[in-house]
N, C-alpha and C. Protein backbone atom coordinates (compact mmCIF):
# COMPACT_ATOMS: atom_id res chain seq x y z
N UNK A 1 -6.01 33.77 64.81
CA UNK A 1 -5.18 32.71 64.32
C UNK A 1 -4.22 33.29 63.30
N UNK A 2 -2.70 32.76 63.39
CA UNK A 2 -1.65 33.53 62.51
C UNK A 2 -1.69 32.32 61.22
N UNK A 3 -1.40 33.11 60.75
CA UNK A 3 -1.11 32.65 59.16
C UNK A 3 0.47 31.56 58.85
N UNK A 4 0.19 30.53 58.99
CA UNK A 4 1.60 29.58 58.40
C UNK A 4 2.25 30.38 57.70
N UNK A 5 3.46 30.44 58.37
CA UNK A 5 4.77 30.84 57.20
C UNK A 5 5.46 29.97 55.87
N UNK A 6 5.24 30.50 55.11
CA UNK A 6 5.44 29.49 53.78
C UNK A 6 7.08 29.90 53.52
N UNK A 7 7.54 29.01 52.86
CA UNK A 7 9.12 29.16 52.25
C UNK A 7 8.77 29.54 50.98
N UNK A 8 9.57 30.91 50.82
CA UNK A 8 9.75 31.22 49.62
C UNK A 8 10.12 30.80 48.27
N UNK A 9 10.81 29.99 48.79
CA UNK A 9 11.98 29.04 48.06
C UNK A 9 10.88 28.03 47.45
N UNK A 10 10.33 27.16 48.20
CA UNK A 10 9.55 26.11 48.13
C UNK A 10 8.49 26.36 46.88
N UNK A 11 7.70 27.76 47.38
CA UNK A 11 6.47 27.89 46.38
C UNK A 11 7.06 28.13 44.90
N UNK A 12 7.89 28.67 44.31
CA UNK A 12 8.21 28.85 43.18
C UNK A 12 8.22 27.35 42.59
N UNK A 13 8.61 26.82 43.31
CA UNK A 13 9.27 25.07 42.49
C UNK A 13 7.83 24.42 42.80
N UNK A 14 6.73 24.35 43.62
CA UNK A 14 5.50 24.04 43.28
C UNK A 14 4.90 24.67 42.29
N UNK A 15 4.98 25.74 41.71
CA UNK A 15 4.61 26.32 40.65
C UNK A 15 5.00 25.92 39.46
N UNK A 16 6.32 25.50 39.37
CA UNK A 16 6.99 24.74 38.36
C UNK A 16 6.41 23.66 38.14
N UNK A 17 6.43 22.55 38.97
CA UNK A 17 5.68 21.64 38.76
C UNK A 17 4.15 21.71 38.31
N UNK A 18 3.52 22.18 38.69
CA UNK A 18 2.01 22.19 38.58
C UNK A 18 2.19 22.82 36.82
N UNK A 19 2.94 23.68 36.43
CA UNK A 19 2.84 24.25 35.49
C UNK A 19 3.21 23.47 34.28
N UNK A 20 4.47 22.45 34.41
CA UNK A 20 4.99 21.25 33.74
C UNK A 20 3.62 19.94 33.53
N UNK A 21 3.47 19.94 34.92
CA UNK A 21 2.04 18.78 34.58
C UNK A 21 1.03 19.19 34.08
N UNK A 22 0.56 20.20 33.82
CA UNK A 22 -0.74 21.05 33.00
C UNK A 22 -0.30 20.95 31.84
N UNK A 23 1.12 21.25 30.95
CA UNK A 23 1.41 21.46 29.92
C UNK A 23 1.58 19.78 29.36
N UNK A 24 2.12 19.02 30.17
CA UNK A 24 1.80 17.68 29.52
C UNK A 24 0.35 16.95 29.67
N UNK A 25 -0.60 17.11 30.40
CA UNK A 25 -1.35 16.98 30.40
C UNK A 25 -2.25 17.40 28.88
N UNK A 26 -1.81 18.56 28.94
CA UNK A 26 -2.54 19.32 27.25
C UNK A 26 -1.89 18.83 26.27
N UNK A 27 -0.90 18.45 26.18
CA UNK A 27 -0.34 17.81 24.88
C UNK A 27 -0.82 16.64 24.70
N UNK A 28 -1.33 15.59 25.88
CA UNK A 28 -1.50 14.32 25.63
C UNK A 28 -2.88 14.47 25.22
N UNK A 29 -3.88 15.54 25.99
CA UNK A 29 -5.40 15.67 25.12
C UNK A 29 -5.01 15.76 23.95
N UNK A 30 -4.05 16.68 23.32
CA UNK A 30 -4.23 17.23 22.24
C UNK A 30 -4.56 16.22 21.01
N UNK A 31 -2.78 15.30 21.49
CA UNK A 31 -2.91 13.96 20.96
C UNK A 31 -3.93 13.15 20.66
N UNK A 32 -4.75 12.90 21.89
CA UNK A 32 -5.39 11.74 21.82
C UNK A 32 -7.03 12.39 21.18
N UNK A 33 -7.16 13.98 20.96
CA UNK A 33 -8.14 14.41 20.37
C UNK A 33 -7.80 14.15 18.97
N UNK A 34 -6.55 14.44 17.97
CA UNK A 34 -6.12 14.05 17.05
C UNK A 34 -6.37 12.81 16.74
N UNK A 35 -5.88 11.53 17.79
CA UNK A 35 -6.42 10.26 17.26
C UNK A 35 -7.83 9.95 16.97
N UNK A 36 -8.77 10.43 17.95
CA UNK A 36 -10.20 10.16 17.79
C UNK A 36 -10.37 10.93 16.89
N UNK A 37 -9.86 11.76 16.31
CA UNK A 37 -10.93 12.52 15.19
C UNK A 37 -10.43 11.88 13.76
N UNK A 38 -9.40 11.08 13.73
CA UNK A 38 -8.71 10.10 12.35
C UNK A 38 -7.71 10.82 12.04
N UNK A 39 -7.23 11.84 12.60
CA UNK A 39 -5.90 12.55 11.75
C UNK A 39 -5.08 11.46 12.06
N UNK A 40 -4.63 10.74 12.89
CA UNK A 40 -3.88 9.74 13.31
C UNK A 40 -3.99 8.73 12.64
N UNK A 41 -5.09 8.14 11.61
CA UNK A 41 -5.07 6.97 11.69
C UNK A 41 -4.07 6.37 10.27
N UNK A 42 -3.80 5.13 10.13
CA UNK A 42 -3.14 4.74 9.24
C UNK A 42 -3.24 4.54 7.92
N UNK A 43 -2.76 4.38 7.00
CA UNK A 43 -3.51 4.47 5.68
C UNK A 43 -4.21 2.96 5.22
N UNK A 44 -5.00 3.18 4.65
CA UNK A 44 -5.68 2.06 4.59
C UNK A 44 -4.83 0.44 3.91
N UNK A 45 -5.03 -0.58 4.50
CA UNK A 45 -3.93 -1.54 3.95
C UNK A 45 -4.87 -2.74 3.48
N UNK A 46 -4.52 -3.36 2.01
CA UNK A 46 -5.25 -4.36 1.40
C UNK A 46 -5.26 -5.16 2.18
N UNK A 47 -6.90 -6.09 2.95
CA UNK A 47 -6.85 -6.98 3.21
C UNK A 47 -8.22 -7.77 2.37
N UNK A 48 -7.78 -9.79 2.60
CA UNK A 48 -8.95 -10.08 1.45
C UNK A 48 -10.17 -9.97 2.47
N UNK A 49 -11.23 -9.65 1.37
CA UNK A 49 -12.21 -9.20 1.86
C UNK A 49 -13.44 -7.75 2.23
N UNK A 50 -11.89 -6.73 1.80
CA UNK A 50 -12.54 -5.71 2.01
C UNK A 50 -12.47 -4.62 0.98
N UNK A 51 -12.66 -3.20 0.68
CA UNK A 51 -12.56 -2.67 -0.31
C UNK A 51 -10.84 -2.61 -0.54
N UNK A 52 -10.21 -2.76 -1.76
CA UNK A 52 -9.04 -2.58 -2.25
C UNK A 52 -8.82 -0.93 -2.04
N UNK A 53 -7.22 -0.53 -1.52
CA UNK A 53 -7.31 0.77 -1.04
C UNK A 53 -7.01 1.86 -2.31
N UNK A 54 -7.39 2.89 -2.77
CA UNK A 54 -7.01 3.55 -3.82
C UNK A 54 -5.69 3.06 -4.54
N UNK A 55 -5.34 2.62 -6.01
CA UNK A 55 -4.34 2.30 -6.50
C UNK A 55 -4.51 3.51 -8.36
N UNK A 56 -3.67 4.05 -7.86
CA UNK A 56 -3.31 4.82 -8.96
C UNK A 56 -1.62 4.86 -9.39
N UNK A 57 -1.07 4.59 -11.01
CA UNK A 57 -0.23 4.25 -10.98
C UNK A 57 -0.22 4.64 -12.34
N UNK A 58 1.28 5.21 -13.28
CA UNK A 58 1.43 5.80 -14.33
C UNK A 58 2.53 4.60 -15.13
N UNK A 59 2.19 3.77 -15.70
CA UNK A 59 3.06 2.73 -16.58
C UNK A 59 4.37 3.37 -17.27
N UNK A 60 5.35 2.72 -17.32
CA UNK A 60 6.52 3.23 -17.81
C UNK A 60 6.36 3.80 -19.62
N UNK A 61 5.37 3.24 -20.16
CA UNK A 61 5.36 3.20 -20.94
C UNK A 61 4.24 5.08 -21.39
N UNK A 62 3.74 5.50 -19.66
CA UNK A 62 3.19 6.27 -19.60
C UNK A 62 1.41 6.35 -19.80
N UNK A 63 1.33 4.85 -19.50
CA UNK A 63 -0.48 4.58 -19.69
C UNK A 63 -0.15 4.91 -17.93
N UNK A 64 -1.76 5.15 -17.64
CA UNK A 64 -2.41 5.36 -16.53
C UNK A 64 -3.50 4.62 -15.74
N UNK A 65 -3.13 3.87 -14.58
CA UNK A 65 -4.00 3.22 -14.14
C UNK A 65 -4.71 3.34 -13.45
N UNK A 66 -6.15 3.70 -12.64
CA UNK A 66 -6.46 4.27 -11.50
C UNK A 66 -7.38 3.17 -11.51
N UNK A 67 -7.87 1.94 -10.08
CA UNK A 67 -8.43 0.87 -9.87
C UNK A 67 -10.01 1.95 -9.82
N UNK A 68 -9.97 2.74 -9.00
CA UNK A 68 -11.55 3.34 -8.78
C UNK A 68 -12.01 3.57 -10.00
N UNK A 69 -11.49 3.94 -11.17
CA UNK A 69 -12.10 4.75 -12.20
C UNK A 69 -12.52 3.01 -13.06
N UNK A 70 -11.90 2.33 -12.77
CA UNK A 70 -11.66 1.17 -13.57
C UNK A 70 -13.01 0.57 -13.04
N UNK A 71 -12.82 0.52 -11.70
CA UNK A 71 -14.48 -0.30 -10.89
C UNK A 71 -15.36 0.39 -11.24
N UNK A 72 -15.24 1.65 -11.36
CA UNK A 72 -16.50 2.80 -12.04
C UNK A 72 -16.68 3.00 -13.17
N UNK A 73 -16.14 2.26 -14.02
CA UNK A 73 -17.10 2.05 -15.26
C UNK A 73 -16.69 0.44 -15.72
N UNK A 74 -17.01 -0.07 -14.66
CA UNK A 74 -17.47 -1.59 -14.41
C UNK A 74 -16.34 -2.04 -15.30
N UNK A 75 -14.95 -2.18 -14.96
CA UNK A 75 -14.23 -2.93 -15.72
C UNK A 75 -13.96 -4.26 -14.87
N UNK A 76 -13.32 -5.53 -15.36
CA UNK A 76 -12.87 -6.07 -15.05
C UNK A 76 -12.37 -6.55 -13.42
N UNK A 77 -12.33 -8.00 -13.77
CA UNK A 77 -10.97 -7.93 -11.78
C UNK A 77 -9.92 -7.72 -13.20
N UNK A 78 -9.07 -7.22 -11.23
CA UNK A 78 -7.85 -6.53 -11.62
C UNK A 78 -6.51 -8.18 -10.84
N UNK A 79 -5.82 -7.89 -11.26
CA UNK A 79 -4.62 -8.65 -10.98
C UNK A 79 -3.29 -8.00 -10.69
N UNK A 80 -3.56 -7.65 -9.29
CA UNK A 80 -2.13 -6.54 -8.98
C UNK A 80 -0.86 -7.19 -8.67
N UNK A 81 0.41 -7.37 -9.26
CA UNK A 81 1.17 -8.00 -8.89
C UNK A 81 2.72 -7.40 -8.80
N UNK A 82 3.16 -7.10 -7.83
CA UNK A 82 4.19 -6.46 -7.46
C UNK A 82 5.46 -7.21 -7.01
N UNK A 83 6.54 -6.61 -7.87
CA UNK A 83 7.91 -7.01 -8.35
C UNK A 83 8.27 -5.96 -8.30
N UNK A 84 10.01 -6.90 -8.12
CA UNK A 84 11.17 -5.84 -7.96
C UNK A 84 12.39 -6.49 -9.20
N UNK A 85 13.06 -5.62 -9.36
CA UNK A 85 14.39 -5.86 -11.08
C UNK A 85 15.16 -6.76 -9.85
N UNK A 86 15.67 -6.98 -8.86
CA UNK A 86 16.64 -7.82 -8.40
C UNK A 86 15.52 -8.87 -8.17
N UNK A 87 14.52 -9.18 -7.97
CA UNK A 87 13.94 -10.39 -7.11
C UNK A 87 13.95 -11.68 -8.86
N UNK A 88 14.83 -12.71 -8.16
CA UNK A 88 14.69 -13.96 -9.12
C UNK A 88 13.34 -14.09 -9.46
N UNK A 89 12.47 -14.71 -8.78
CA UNK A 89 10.88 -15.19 -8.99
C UNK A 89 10.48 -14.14 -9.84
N UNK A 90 10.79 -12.81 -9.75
CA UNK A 90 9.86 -12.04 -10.30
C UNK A 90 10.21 -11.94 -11.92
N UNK A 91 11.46 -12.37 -12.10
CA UNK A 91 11.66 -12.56 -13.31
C UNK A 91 11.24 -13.77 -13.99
N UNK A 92 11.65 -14.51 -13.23
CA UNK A 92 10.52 -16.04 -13.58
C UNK A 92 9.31 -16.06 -14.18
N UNK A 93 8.55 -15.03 -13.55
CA UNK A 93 6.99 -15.19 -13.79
C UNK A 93 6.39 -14.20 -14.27
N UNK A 94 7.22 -13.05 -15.03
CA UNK A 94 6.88 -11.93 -15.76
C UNK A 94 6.71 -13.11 -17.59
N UNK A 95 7.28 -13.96 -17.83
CA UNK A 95 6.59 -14.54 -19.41
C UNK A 95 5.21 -15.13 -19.28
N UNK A 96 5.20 -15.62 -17.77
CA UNK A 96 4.06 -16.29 -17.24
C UNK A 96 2.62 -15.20 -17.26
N UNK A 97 3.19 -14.03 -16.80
CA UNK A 97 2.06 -13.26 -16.47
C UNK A 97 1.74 -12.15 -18.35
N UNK A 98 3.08 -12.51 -18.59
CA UNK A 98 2.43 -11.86 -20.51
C UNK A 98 1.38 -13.02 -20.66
N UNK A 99 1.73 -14.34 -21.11
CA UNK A 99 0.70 -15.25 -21.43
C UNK A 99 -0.60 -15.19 -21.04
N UNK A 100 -0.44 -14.81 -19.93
CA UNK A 100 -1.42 -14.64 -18.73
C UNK A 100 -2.70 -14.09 -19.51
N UNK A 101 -1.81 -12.40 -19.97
CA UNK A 101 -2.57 -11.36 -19.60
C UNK A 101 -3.29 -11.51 -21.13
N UNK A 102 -2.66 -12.14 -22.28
CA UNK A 102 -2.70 -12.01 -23.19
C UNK A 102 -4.00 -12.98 -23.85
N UNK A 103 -4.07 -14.14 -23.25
CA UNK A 103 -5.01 -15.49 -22.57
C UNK A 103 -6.42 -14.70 -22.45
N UNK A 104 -6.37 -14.00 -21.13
CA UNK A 104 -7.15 -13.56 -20.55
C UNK A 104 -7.28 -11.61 -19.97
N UNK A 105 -7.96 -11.28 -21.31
CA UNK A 105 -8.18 -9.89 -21.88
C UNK A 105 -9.11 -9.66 -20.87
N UNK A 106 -10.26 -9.93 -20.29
CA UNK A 106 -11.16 -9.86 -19.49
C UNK A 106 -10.66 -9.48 -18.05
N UNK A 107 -9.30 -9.93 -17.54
CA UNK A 107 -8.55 -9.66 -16.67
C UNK A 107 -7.54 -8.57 -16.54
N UNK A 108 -7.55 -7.69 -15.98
CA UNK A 108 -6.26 -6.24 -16.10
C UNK A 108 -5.28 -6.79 -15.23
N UNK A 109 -4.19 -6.93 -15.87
CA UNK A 109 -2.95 -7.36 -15.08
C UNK A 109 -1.88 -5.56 -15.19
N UNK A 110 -1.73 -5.34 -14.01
CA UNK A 110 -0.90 -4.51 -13.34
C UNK A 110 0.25 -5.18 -12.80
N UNK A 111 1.54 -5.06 -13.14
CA UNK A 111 2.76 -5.18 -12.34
C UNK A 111 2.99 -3.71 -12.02
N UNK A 112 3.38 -3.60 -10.38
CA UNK A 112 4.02 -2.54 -10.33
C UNK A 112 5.64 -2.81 -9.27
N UNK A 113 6.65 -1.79 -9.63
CA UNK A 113 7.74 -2.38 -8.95
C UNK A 113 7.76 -1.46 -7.57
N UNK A 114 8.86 -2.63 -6.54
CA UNK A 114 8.22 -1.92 -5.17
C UNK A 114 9.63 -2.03 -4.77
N UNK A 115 10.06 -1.24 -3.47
CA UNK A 115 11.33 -1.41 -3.13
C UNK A 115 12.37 -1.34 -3.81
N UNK A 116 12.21 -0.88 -4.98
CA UNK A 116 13.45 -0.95 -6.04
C UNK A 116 13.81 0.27 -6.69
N UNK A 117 14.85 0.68 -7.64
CA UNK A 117 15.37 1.80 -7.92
C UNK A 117 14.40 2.50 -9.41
N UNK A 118 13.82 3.15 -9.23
CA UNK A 118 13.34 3.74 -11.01
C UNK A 118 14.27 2.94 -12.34
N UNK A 119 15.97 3.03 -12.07
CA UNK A 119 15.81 3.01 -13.13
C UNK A 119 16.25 1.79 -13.28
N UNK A 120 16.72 0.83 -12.15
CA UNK A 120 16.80 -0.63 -12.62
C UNK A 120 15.30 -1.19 -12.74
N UNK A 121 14.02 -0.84 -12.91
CA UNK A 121 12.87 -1.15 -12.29
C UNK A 121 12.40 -0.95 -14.01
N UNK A 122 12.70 0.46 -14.86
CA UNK A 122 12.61 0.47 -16.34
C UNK A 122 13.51 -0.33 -16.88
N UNK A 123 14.79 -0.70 -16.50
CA UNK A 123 15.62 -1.58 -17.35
C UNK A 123 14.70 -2.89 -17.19
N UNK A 124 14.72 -2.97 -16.31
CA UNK A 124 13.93 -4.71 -15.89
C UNK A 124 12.30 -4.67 -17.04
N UNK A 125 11.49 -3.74 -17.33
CA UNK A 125 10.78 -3.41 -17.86
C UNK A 125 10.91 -3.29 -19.17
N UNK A 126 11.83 -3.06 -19.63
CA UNK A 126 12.50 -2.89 -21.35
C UNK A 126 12.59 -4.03 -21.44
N UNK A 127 13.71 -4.61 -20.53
CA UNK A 127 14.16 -6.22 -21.31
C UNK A 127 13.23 -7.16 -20.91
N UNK A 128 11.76 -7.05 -20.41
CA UNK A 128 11.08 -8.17 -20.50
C UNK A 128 10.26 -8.17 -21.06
N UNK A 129 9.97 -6.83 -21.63
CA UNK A 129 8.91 -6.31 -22.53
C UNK A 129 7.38 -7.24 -22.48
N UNK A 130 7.16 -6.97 -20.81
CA UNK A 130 5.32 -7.78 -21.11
C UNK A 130 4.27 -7.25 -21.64
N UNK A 131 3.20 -7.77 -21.91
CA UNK A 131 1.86 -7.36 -22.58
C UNK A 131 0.84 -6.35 -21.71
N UNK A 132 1.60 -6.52 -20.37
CA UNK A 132 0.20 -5.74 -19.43
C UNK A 132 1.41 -4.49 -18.87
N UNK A 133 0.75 -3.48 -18.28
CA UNK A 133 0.97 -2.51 -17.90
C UNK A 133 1.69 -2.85 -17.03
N UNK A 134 3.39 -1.97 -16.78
CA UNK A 134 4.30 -2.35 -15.20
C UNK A 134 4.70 -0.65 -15.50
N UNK A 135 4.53 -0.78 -13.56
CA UNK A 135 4.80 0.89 -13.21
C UNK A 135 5.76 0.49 -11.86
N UNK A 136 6.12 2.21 -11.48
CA UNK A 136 7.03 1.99 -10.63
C UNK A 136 6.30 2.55 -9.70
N UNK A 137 6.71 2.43 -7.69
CA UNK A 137 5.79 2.94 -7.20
C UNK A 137 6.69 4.04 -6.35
N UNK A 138 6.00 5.03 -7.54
CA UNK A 138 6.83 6.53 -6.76
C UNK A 138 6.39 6.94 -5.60
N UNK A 139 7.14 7.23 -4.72
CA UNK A 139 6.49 7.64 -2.99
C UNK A 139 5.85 6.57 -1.71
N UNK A 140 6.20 5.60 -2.92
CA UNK A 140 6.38 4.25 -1.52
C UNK A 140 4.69 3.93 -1.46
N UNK A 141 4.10 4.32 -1.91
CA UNK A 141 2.52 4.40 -2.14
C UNK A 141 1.58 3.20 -2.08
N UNK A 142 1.93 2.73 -3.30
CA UNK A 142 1.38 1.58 -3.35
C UNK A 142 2.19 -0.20 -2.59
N UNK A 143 3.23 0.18 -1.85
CA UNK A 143 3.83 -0.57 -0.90
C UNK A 143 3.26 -0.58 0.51
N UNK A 144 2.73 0.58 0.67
CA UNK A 144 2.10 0.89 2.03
C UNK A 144 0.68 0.47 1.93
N UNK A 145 -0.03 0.88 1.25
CA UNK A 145 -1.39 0.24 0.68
C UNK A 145 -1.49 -1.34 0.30
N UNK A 146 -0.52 -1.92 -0.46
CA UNK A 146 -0.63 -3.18 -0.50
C UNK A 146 0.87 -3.88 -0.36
N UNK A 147 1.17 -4.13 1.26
CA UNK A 147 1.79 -4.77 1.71
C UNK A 147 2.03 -6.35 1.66
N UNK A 148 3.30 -6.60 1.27
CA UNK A 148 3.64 -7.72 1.01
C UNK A 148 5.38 -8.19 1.73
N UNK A 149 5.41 -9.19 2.21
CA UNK A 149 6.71 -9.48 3.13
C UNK A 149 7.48 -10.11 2.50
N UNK A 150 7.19 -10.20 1.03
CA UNK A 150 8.50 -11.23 0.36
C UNK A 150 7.87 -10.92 -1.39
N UNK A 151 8.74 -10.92 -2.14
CA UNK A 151 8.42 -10.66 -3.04
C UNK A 151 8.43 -11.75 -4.30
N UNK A 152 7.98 -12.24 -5.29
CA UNK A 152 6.61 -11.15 -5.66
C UNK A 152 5.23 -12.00 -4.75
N UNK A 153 4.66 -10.89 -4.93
CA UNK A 153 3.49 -11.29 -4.36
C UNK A 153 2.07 -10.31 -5.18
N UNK A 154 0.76 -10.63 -5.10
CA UNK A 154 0.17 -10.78 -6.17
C UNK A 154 -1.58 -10.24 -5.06
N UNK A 155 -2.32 -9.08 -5.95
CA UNK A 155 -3.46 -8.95 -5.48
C UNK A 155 -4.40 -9.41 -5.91
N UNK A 156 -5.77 -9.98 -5.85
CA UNK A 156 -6.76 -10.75 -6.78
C UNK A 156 -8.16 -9.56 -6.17
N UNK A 157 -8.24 -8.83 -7.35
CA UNK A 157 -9.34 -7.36 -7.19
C UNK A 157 -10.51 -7.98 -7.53
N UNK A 158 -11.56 -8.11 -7.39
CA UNK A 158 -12.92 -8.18 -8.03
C UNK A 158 -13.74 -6.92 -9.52
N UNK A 159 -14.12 -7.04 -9.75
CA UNK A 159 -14.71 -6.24 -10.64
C UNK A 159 -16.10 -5.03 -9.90
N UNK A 160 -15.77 -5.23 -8.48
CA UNK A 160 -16.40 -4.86 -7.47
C UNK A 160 -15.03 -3.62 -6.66
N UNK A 161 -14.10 -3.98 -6.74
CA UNK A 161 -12.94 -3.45 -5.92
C UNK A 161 -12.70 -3.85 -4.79
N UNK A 162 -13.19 -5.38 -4.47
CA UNK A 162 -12.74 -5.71 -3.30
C UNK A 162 -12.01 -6.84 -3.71
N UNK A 163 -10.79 -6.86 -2.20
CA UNK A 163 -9.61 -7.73 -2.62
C UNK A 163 -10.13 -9.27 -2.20
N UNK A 164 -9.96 -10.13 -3.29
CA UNK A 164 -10.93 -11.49 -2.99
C UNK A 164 -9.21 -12.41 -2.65
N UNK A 165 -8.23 -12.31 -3.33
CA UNK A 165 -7.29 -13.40 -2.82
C UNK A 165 -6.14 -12.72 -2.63
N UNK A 166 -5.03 -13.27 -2.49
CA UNK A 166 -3.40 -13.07 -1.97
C UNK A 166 -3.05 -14.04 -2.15
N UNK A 167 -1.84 -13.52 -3.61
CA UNK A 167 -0.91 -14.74 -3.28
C UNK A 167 0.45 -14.47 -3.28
N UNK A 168 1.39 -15.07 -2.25
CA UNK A 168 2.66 -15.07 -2.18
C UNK A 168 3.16 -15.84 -3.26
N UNK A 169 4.62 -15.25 -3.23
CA UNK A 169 5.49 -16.16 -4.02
C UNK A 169 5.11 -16.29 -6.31
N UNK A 170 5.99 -16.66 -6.62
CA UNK A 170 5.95 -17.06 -8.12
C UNK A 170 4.78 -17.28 -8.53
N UNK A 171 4.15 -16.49 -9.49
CA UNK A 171 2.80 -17.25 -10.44
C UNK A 171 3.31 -18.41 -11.36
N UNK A 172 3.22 -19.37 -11.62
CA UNK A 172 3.44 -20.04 -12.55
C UNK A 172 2.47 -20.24 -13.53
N UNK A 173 2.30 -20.56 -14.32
CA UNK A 173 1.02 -20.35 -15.30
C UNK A 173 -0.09 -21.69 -14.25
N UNK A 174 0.56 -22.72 -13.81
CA UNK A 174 -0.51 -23.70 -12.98
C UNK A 174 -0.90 -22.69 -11.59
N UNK A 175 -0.29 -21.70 -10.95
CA UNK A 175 -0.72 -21.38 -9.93
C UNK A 175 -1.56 -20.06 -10.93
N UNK A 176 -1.22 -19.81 -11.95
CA UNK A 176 -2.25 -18.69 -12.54
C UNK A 176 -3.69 -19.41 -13.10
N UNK A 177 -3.51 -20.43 -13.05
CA UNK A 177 -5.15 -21.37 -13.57
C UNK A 177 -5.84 -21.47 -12.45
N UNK A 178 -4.86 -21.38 -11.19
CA UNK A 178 -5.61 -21.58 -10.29
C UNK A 178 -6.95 -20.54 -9.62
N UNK A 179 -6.15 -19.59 -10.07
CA UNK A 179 -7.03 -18.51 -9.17
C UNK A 179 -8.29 -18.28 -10.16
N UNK A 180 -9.24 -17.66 -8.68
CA UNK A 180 -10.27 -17.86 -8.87
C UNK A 180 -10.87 -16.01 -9.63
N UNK A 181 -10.82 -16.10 -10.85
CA UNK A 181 -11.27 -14.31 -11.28
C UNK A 181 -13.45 -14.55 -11.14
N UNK A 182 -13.64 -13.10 -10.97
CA UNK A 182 -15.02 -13.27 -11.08
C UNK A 182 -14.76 -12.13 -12.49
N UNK A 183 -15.33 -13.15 -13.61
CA UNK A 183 -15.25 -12.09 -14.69
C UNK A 183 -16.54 -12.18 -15.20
């Protein structure tokens, strides 16, 4: 029995192919070995209910805030509330949240500014001069971690480090009576 004559032509470009689909083939393992092992996965994002995601943050004034170190030697809930120097509301409710903080010592009130420029974010910070710590969030950090779709909007931490409420929109000192702290 003779041997089929093959086209010369032909086998090179099957080789091509087979060689193209092996190489995507290995990239998509590669990928999807990357996802299962967590290099892929996303950074962790505040929801209520579960542990609050690392928040570390340096006050303009140059105090230092880190939520873990704070839950680890049993401080306080925390009150994370994030503003920007252009957002109206947030100026609204920065005298609200001095009173606030000043009221209620047992409570750590954090403003930090999000989406906004460093240095309109310290001007806004000078001229409102509040009682609790406001930082800026260098590297987009604490925007990605605690996501919010309209500003200001406000985290309610436990003295545990888990996030117990969310609130959108303006604190007013009646929507600040409202919430519920476990102190």
């Amino acid at each position: 029995m003779t041997q089929p004559e093959v086209d010369s032509e032909v086998m090179p470009h099957r080789a091509g192919l087979s060689g193209g689909l092996l190489t995507v083939i290995f990239i998509v393992a590669i990928a999807v070995g990357v996802f299962v092992s967590g290099l892929g996965r996303a950074p962790a994002r505040a929801e209520v209910g579960n542990t609050a995601p690392p928040l570390e943050v340096t006050g303009f004034d140059g105090t230092r805030f880190d939520l873990g170190a704070h839950v680890d030697a049993g401080g306080g809930p925390v009150l994370l509330n994030l503003w920007a120097s252009w957002c109206e509301p947030c100026r609204r409710e920065f005298p609200a949240l001095s009173e606030f903080a000043d009221a209620h010592p047992e409570v750590t009130v954090v403003g930090v500014a999000v989406r906004d420029q460093f240095a309109d974010a310290r001007a806004f910070a000078f001229e409102m001069q509040p009682s609790f710590l406001v930082a800026f969030d260098d590297g987009d950090t604490v925007n990605e971690a605690y996501p919010v779709f309209s500003l200001p909007g406000s985290f309610v931490i436990d003295r545990n480090g888990v996030v117990v409420d969310f609130v959108i929109g303006e604190l007013t000192p009646a929507r600040l009576a409202a919430i519920e702290f476990d102190t």
